[in-house]
Protein backbone atom coordinates (compact mmCIF):
# COMPACT_ATOMS: atom_id res chain seq x y z
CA UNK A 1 132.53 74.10 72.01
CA UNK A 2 133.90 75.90 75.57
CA UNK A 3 133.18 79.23 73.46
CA UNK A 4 129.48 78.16 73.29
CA UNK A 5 128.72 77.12 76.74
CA UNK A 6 130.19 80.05 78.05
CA UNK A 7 128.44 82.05 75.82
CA UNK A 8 124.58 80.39 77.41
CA UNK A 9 126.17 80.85 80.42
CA UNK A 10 126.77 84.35 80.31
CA UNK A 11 123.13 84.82 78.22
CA UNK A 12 121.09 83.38 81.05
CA UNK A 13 122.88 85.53 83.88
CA UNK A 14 122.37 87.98 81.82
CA UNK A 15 118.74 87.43 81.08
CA UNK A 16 118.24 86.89 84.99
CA UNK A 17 119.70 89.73 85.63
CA UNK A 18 117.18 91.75 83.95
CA UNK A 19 114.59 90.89 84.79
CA UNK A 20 115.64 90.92 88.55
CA UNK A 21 116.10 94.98 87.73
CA UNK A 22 113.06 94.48 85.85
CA UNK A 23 110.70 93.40 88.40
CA UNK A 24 113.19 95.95 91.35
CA UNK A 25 112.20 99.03 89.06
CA UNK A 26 108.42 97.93 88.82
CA UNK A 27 108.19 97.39 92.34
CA UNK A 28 109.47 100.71 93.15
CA UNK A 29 106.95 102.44 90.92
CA UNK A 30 103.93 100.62 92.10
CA UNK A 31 105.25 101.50 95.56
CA UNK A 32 105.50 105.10 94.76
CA UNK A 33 102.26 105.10 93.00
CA UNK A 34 100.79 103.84 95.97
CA UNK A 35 101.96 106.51 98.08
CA UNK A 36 100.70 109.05 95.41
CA UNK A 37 97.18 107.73 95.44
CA UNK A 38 97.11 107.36 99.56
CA UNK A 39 97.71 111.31 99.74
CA UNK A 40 95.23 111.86 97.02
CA UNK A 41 92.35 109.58 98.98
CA UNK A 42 93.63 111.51 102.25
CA UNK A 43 93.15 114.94 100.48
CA UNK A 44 89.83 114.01 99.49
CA UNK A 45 90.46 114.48 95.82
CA UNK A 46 91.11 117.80 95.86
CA UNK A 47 93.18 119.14 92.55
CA UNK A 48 94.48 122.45 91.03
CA UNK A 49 91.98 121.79 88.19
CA UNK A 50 88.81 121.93 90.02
């Protein structure tokens, strides 16, 4: 029975700790994202492509 609740024990740290790096990782790339589109508005839309 120990073997069991050590085993939801470990499960729910681990599931926490996912999605902690889950939601970190997101974060970052919205952030950088961000920055990418405030250079692009500042730039006036300008690209290689035109």
């Amino acid at each position: 029975m120990k073997d069991t609740f050590s085993f939801l024990f470990w499960g729910y740290n681990v599931i926490w700790a996912g999605l902690a790096v889950f939601l970190i990782i997101t974060w970052s790339r919205l952030g950088r994202a961000e920055k990418r589109l405030n250079a692009l508005e500042r730039s006036g839309g300008d690209t290689a492509n035109d």
